[in-house]
N, C-alpha and C. Protein backbone atom coordinates (compact mmCIF):
# COMPACT_ATOMS: atom_id res chain seq x y z
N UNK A 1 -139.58 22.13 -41.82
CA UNK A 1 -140.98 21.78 -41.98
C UNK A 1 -141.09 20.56 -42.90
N UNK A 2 -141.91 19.56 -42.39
CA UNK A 2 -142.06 18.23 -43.03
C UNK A 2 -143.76 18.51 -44.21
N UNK A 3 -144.00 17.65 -44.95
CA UNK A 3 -145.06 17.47 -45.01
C UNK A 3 -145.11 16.00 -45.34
N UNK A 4 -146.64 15.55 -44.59
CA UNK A 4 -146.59 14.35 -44.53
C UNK A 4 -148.21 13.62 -45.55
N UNK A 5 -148.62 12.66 -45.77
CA UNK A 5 -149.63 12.10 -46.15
C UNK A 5 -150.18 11.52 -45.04
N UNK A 6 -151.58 11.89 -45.35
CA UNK A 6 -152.43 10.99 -44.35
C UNK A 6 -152.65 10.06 -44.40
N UNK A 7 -152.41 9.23 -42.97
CA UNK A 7 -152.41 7.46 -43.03
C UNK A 7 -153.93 6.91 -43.84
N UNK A 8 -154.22 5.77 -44.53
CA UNK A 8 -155.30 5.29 -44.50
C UNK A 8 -155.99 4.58 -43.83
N UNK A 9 -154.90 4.38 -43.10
CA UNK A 9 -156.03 3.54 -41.69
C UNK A 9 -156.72 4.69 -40.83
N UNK A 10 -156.10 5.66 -40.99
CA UNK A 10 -157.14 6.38 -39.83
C UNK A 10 -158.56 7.02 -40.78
N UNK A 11 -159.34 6.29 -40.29
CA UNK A 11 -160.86 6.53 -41.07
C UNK A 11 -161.34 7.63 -40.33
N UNK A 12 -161.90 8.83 -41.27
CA UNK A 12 -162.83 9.62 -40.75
C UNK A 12 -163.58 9.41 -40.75
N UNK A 13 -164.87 9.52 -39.76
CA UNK A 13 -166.20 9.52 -39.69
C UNK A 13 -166.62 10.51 -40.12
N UNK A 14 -166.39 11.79 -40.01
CA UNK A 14 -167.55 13.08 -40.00
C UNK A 14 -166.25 14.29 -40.81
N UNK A 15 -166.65 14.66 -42.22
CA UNK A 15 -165.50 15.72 -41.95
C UNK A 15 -166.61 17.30 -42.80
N UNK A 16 -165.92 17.87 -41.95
CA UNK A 16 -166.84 19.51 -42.21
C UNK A 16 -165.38 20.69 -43.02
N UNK A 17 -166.47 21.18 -44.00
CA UNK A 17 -165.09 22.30 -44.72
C UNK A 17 -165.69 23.71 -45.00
N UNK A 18 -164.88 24.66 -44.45
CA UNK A 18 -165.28 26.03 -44.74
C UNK A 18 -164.77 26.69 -45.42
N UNK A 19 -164.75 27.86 -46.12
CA UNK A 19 -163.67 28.54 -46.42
C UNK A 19 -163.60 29.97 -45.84
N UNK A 20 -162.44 30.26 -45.14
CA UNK A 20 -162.10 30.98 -44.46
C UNK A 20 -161.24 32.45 -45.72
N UNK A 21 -162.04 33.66 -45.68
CA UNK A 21 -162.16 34.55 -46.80
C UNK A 21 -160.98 35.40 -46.43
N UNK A 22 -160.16 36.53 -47.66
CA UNK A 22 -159.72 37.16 -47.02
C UNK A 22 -160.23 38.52 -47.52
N UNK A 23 -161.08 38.60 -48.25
CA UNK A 23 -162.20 39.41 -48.98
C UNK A 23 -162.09 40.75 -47.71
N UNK A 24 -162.29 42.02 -48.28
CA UNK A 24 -162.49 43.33 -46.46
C UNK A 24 -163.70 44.02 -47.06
N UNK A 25 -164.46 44.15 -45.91
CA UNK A 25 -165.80 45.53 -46.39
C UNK A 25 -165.26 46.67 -45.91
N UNK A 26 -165.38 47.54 -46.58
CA UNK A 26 -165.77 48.74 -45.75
C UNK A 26 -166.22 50.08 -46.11
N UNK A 27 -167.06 49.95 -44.67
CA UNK A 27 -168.57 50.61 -44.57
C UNK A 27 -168.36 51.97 -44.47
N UNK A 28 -168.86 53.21 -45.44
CA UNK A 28 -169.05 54.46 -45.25
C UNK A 28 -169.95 55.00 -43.92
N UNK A 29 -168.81 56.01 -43.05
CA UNK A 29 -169.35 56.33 -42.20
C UNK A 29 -170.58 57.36 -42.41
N UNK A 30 -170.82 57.81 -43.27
CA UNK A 30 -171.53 58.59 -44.02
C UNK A 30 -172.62 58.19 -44.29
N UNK A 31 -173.15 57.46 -45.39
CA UNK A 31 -174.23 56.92 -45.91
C UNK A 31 -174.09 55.44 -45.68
N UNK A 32 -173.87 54.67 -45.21
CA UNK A 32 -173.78 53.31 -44.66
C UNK A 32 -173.21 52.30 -45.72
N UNK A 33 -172.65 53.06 -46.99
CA UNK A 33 -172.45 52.36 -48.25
C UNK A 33 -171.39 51.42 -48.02
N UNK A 34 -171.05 50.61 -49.16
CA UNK A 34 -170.48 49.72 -48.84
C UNK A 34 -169.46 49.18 -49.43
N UNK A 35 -168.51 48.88 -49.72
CA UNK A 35 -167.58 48.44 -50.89
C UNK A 35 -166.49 47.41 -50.42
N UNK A 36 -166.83 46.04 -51.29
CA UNK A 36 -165.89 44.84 -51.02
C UNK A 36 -164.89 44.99 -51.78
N UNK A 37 -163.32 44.13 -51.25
CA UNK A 37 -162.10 44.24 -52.23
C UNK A 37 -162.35 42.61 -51.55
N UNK A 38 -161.58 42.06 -52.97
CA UNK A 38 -161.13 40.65 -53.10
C UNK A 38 -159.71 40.76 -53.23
N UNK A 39 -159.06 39.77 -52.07
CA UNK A 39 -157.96 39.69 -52.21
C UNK A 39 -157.61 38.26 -52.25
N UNK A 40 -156.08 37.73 -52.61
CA UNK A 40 -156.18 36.35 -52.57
C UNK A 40 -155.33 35.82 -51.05
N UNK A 41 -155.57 34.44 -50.89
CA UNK A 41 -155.06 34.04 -49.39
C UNK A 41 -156.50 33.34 -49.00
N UNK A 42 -157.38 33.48 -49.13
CA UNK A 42 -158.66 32.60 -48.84
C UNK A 42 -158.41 31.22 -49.09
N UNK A 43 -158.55 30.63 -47.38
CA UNK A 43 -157.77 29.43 -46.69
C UNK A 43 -159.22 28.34 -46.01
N UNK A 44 -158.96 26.88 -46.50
CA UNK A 44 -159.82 25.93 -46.29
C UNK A 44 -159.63 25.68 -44.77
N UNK A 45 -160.95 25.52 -43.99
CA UNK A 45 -161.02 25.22 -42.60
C UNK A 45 -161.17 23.35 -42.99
N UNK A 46 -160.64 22.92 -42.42
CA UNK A 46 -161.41 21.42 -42.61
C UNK A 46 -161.22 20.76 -40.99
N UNK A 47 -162.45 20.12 -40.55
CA UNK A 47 -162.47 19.56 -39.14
C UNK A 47 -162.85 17.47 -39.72
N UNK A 48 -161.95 17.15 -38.88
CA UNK A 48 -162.10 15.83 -38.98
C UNK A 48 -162.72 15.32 -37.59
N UNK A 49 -163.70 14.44 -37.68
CA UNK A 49 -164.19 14.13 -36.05
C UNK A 49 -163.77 12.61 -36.64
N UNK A 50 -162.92 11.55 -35.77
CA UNK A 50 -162.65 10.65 -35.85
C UNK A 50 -163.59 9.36 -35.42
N UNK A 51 -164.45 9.73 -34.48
CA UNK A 51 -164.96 8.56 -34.08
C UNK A 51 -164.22 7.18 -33.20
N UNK A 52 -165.13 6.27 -32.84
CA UNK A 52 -164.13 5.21 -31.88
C UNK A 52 -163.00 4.27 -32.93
N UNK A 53 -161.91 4.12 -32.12
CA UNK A 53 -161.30 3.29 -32.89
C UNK A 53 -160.56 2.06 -32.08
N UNK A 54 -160.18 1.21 -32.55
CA UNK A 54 -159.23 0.70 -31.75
C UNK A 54 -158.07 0.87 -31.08
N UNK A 55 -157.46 0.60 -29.80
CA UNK A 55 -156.55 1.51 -29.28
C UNK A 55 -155.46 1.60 -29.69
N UNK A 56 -154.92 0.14 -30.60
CA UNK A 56 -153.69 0.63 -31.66
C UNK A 56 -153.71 1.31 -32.38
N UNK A 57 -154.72 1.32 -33.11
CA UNK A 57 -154.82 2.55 -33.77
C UNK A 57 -154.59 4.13 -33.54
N UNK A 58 -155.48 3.96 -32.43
CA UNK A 58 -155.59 5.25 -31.65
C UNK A 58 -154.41 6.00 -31.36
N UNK A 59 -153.60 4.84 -30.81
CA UNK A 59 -152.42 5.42 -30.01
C UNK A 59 -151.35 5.64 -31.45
N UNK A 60 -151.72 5.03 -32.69
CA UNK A 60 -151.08 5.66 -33.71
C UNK A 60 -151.20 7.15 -34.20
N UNK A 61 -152.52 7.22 -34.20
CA UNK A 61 -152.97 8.40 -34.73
C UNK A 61 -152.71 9.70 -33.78
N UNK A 62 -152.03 9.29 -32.50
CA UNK A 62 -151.79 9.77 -31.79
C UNK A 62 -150.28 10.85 -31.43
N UNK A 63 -149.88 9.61 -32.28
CA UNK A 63 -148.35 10.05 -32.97
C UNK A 63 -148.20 10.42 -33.50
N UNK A 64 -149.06 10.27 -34.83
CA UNK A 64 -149.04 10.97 -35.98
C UNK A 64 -148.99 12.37 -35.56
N UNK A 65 -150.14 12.54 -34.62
CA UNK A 65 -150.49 14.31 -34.27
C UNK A 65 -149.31 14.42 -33.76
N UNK A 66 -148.67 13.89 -32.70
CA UNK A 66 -147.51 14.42 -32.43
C UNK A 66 -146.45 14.74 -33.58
N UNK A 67 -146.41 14.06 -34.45
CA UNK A 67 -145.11 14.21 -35.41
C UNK A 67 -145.98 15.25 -36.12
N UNK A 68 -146.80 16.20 -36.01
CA UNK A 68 -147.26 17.37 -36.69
C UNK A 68 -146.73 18.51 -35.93
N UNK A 69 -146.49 18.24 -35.02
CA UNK A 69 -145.96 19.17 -33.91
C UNK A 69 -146.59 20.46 -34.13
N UNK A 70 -147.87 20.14 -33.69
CA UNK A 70 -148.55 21.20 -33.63
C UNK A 70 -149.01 22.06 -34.65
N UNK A 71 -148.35 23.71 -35.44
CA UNK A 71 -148.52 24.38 -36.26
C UNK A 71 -147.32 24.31 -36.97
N UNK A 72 -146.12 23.27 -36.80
CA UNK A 72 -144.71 23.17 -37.50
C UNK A 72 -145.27 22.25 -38.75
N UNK A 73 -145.23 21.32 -38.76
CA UNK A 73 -145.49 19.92 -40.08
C UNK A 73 -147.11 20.60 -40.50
N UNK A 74 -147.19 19.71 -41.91
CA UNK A 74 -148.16 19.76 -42.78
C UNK A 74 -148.55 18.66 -43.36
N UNK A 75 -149.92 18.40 -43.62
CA UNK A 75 -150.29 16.87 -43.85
C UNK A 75 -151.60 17.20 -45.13
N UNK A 76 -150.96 16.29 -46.31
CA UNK A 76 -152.18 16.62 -47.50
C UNK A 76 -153.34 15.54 -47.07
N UNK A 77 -154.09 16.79 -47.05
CA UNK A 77 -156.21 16.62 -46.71
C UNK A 77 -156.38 16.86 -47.98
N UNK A 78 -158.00 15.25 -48.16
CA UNK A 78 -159.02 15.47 -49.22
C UNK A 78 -160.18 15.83 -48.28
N UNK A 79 -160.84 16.17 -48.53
CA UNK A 79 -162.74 16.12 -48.46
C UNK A 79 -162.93 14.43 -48.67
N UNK A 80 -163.21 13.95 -47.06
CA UNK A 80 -163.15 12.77 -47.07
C UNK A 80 -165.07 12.41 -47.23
N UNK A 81 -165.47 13.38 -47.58
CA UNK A 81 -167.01 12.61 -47.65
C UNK A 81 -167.10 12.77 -49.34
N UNK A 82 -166.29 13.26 -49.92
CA UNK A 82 -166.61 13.26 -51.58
C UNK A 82 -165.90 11.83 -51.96
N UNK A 83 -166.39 11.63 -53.18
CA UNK A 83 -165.93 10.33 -53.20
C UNK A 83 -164.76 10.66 -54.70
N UNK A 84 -164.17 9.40 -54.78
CA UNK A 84 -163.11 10.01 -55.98
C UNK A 84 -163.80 10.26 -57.37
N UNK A 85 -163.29 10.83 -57.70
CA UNK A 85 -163.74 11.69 -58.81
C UNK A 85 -162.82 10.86 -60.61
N UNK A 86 -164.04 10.30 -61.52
CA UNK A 86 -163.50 10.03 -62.43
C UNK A 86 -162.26 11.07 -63.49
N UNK A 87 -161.11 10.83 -63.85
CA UNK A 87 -160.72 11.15 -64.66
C UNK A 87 -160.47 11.16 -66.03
N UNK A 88 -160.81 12.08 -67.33
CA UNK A 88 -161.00 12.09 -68.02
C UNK A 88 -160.02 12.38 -68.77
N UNK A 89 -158.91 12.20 -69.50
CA UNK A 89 -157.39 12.24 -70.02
C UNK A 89 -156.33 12.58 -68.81
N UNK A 90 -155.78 13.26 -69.37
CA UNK A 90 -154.48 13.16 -68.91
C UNK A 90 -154.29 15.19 -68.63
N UNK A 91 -155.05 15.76 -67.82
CA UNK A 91 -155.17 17.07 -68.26
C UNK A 91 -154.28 17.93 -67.54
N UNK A 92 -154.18 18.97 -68.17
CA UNK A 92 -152.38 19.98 -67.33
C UNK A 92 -152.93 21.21 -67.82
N UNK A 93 -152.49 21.90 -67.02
CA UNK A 93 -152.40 23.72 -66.96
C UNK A 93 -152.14 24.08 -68.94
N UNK A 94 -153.24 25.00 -69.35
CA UNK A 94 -152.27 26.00 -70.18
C UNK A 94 -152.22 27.00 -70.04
N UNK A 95 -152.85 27.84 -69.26
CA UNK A 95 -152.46 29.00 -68.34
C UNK A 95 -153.47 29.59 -67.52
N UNK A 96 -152.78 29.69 -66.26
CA UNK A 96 -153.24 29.71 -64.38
C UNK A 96 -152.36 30.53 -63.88
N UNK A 97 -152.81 31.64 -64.14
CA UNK A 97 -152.30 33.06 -63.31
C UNK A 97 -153.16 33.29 -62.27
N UNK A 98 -152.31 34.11 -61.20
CA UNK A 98 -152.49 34.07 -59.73
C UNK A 98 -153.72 35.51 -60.09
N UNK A 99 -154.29 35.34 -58.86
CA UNK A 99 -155.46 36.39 -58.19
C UNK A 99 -156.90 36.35 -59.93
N UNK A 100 -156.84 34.81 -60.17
CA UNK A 100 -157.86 34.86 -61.10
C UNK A 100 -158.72 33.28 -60.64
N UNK A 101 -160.16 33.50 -60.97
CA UNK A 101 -160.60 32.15 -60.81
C UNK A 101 -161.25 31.35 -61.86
N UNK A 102 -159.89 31.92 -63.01
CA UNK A 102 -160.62 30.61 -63.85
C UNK A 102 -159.15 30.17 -64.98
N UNK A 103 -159.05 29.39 -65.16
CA UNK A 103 -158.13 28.91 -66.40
C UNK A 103 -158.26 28.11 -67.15
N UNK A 104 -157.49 28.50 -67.94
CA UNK A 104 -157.36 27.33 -69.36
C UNK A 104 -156.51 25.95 -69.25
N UNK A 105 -157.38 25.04 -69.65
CA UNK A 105 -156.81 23.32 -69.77
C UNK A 105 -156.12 23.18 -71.24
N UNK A 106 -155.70 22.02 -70.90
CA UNK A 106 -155.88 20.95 -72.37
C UNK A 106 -155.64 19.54 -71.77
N UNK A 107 -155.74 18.43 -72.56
CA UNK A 107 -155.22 17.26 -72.16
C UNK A 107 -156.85 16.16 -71.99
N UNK A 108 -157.33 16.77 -71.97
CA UNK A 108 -158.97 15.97 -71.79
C UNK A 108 -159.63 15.39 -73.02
N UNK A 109 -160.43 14.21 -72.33
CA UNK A 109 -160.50 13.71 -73.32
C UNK A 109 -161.93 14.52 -74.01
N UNK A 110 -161.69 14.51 -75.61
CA UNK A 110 -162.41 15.34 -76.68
C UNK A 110 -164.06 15.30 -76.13
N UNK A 111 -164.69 16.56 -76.00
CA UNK A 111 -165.87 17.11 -76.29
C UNK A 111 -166.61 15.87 -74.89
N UNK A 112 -166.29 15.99 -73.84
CA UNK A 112 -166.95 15.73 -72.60
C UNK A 112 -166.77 16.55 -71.74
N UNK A 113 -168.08 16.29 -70.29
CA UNK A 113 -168.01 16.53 -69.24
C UNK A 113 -167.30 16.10 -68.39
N UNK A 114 -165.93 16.98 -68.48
CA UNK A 114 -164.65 16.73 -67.43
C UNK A 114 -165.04 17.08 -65.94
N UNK A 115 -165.41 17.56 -65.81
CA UNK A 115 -166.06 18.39 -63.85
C UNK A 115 -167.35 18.72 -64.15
N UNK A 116 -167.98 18.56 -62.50
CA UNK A 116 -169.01 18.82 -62.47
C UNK A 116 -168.69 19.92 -61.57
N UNK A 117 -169.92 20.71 -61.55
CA UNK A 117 -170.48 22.10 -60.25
C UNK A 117 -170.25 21.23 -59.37
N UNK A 118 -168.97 21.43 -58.05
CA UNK A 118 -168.85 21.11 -57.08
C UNK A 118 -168.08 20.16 -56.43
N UNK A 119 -167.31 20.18 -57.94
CA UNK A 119 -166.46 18.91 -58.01
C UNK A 119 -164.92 19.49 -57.38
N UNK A 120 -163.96 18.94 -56.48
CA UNK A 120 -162.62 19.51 -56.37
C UNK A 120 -161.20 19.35 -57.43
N UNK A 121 -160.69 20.06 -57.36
CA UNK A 121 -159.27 20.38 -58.33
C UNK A 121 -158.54 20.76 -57.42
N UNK A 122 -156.61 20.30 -57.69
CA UNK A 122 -156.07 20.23 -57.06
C UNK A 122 -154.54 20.94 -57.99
N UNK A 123 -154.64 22.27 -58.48
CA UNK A 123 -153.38 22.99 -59.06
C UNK A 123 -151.89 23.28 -57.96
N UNK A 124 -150.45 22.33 -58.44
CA UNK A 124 -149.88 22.90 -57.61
C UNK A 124 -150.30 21.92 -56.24
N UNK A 125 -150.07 22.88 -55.05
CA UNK A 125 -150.33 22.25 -53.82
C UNK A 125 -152.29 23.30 -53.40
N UNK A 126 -152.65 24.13 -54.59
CA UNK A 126 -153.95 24.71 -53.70
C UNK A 126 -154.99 23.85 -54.28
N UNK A 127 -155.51 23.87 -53.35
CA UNK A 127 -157.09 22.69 -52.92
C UNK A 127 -158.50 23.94 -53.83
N UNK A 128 -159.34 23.69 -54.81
CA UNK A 128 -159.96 24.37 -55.38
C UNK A 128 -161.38 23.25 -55.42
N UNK A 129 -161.99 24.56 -55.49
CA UNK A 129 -163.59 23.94 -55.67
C UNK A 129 -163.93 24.38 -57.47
N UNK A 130 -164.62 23.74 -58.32
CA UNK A 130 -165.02 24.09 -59.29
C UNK A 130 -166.57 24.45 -59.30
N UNK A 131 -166.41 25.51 -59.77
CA UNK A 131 -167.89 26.26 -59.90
C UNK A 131 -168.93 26.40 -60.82
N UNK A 132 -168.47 25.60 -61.97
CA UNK A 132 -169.41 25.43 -62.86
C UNK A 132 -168.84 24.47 -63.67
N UNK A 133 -170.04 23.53 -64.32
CA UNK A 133 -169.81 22.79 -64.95
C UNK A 133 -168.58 22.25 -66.01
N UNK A 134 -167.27 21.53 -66.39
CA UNK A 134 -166.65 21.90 -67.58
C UNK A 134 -166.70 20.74 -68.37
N UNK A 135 -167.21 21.31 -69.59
CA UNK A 135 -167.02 20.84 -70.76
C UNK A 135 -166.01 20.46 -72.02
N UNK A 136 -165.08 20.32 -71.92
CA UNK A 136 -164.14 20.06 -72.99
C UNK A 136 -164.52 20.01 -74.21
N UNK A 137 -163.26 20.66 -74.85
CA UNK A 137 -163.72 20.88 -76.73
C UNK A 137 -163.32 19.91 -77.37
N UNK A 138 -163.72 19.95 -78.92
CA UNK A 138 -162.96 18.59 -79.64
C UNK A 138 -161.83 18.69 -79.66
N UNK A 139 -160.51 19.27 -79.36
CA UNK A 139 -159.55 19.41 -79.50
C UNK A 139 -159.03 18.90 -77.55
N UNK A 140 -160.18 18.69 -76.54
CA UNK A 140 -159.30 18.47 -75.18
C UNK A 140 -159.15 19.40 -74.86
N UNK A 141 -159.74 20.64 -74.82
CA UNK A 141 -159.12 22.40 -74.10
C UNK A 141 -160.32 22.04 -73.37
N UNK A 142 -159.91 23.03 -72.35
CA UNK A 142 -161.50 23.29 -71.50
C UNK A 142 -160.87 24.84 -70.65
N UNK A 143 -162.04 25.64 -70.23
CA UNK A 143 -161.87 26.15 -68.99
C UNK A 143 -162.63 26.04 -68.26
N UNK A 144 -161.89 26.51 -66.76
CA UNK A 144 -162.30 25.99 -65.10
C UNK A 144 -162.74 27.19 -64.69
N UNK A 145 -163.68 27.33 -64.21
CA UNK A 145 -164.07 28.41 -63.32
C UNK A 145 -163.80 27.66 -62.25
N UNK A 146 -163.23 28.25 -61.02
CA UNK A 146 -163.49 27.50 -59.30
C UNK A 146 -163.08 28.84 -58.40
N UNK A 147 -163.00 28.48 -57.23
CA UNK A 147 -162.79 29.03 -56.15
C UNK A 147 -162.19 28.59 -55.41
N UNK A 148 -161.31 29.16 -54.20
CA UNK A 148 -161.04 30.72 -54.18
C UNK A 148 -160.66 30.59 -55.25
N UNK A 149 -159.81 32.25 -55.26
CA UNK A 149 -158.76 32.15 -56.43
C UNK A 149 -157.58 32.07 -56.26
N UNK A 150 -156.81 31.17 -57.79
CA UNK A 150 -155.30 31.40 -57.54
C UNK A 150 -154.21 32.25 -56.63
N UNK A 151 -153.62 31.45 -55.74
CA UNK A 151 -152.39 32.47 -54.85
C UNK A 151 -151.43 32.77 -55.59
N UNK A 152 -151.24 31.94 -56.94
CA UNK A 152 -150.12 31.77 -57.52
C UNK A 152 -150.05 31.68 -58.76
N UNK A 153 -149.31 32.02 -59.65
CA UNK A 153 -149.33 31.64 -61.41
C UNK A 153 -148.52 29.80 -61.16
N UNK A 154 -149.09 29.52 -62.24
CA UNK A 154 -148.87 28.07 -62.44
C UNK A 154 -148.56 27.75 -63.80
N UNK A 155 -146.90 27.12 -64.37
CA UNK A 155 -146.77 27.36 -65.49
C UNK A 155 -147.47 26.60 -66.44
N UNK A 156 -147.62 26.63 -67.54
CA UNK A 156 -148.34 25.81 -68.56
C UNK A 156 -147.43 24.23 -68.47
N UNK A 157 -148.35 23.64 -68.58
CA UNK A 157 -147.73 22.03 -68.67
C UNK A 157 -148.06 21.49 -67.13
N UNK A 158 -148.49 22.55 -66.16
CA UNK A 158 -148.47 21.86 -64.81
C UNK A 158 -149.34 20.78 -64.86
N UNK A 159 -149.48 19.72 -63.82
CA UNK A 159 -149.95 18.80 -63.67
C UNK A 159 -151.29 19.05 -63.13
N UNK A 160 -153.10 18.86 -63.29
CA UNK A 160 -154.12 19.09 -62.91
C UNK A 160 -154.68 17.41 -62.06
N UNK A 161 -154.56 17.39 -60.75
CA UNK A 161 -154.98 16.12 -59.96
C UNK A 161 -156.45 16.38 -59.87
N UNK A 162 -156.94 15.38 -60.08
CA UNK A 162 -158.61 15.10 -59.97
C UNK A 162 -159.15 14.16 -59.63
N UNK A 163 -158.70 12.59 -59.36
CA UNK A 163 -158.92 11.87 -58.97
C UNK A 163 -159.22 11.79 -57.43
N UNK A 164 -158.19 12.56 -56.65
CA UNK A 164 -158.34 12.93 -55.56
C UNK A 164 -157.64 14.09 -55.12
N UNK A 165 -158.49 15.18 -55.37
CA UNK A 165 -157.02 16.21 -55.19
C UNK A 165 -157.04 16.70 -53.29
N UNK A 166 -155.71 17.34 -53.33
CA UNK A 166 -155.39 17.69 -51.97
C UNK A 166 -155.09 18.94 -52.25
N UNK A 167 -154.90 19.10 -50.72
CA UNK A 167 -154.18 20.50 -50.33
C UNK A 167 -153.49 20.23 -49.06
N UNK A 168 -152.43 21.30 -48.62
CA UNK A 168 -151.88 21.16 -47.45
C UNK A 168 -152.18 22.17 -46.52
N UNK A 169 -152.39 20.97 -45.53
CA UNK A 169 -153.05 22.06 -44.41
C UNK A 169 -151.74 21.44 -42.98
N UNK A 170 -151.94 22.26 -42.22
CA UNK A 170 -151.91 22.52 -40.55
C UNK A 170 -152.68 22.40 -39.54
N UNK A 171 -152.14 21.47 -38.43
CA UNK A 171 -153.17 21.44 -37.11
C UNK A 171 -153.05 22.79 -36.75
N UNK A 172 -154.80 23.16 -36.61
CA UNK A 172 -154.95 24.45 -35.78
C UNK A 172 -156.08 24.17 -34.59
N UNK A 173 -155.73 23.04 -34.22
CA UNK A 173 -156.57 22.66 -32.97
C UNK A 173 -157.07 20.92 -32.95
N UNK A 174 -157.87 21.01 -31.90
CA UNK A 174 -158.49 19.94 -31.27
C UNK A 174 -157.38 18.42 -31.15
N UNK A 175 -157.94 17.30 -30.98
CA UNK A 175 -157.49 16.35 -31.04
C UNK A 175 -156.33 15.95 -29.48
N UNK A 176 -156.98 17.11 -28.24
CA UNK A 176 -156.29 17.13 -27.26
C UNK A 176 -157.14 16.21 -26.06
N UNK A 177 -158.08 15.78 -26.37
CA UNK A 177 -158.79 15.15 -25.55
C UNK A 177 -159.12 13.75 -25.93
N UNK A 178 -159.04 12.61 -25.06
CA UNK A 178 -159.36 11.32 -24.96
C UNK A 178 -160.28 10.72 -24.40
N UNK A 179 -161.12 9.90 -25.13
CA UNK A 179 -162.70 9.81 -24.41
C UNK A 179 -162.91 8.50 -24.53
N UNK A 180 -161.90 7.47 -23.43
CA UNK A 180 -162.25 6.08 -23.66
C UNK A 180 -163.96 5.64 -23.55
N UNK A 181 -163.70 4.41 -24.47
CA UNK A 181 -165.38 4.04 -24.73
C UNK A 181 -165.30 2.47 -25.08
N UNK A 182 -165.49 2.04 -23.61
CA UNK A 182 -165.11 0.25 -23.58
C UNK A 182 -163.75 -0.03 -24.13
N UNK A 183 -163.24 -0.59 -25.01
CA UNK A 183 -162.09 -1.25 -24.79
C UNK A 183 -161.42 -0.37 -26.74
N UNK A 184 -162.46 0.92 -26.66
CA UNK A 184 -162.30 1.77 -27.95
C UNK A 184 -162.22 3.07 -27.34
N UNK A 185 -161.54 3.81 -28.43
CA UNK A 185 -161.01 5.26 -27.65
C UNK A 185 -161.44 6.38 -29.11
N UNK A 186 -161.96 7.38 -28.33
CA UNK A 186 -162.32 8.26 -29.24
C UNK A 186 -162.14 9.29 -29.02
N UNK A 187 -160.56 10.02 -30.03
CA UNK A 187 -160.08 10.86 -30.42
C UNK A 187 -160.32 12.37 -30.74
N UNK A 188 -162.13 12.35 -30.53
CA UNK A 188 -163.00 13.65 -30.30
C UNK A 188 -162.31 14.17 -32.31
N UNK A 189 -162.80 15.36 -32.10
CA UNK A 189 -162.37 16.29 -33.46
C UNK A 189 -160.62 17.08 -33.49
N UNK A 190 -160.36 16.93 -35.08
CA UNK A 190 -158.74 17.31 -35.10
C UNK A 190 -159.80 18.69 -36.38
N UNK A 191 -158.79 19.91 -36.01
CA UNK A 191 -159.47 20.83 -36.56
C UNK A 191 -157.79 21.33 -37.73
N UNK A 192 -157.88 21.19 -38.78
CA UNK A 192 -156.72 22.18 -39.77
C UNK A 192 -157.20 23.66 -40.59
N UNK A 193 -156.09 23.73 -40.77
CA UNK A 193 -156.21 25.19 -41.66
C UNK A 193 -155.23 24.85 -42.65
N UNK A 194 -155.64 24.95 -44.27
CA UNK A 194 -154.90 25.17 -45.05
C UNK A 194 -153.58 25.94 -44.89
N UNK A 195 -152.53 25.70 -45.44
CA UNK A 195 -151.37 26.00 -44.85
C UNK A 195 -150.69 26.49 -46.32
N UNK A 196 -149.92 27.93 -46.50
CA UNK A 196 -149.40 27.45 -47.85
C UNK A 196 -147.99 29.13 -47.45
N UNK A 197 -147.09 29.04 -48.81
CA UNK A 197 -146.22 30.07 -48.72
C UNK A 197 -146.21 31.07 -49.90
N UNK A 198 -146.07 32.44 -50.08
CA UNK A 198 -146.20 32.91 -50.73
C UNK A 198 -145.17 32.57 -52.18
């Protein structure tokens, strides 16, 4: 299994992200009651619709999918409609244990707004949303609330990407159809699924 980076020439037009839960209900046959378990494994859908391009291009991006070979290779995806995200020191893990959604920083710069509500983080190879505002102390600590939660413990000192963080995902569809359009070809939608190992 390869993993690869996504070209920058291939521009997305349109990209849509879900998150795909692994959360279970279940419903009392009895009184209709109800009780959720949270588990971790909750995996990012992300669909790219490409739009027209030129046919060199095209026929690149074309390859590319091929050298994904399908559900074998892996290719690090941002959220191409967010835009990059300022960074504020130099900030790293001080402790990010698995099946939790929040941890402790340091490395930021003193007594600012390091993330905003809605901003992405990138621990490791998992792709995270932050869920509330973070503030950093005078000393550069902060904690992250985000979502999902950790698959994994992450040792202290790890590296925290914010500028543009990724995750690695897998083709799990589309991008099988060709829809010439004058002397431009359009690649229809490439659909992934976060991809990761225990």
């Amino acid at each position: 299994m390869e993993i690869y980076d996504w070209p920058a020439e291939f521009r997305v037009r349109e990209n849509a992200l879900d998150l795909e839960t692994m959360g279970r209900v279940f419903e009392s046959p009895f009184d209709g009651s109800e009780q959720t378990v949270a588990t971790p494994g909750s995996k990012w859908l992300m669909e790219l619709t490409m739009g027209k391009m030129e046919p060199a291009v095209a026929r690149r991006l074309e390859a590319f999918i091929a050298k994904l070979d399908g559900k074998i290779n892996r290719v690090r995806l941002w959220d191409f409609a967010h835009p990059k995200q300022p960074v504020h020191g130099a900030p790293i893990v001080s402790e990010a244990l698995n099946i939790r959604t929040a941890m402790t920083s340091r490395g930021w710069k003193p007594s600012t707004l390091v993330l905003r509500d809605g901003d992405w983080l990138q621990v490791g190879d998992e792709l995270k949303r932050v869920t509330a505002d973070v503030w950093s102390d005078q000393s550069g600590a902060a904690r992250i609330a985000f979502a999902p939660m950790l698959r994994k413990s992450h040792p202290s000192g790890t590296p925290l990407v914010v500028e543009r963080p990724m995750g690695v995902f897998r083709l799990d569809g589309g991008g099988k159809s060709r829809r010439p359009s004058g002397f431009r070809r359009d690649l229809g939608t490439l659909k992934f699924k976060e991809s990761f190992y225990p």
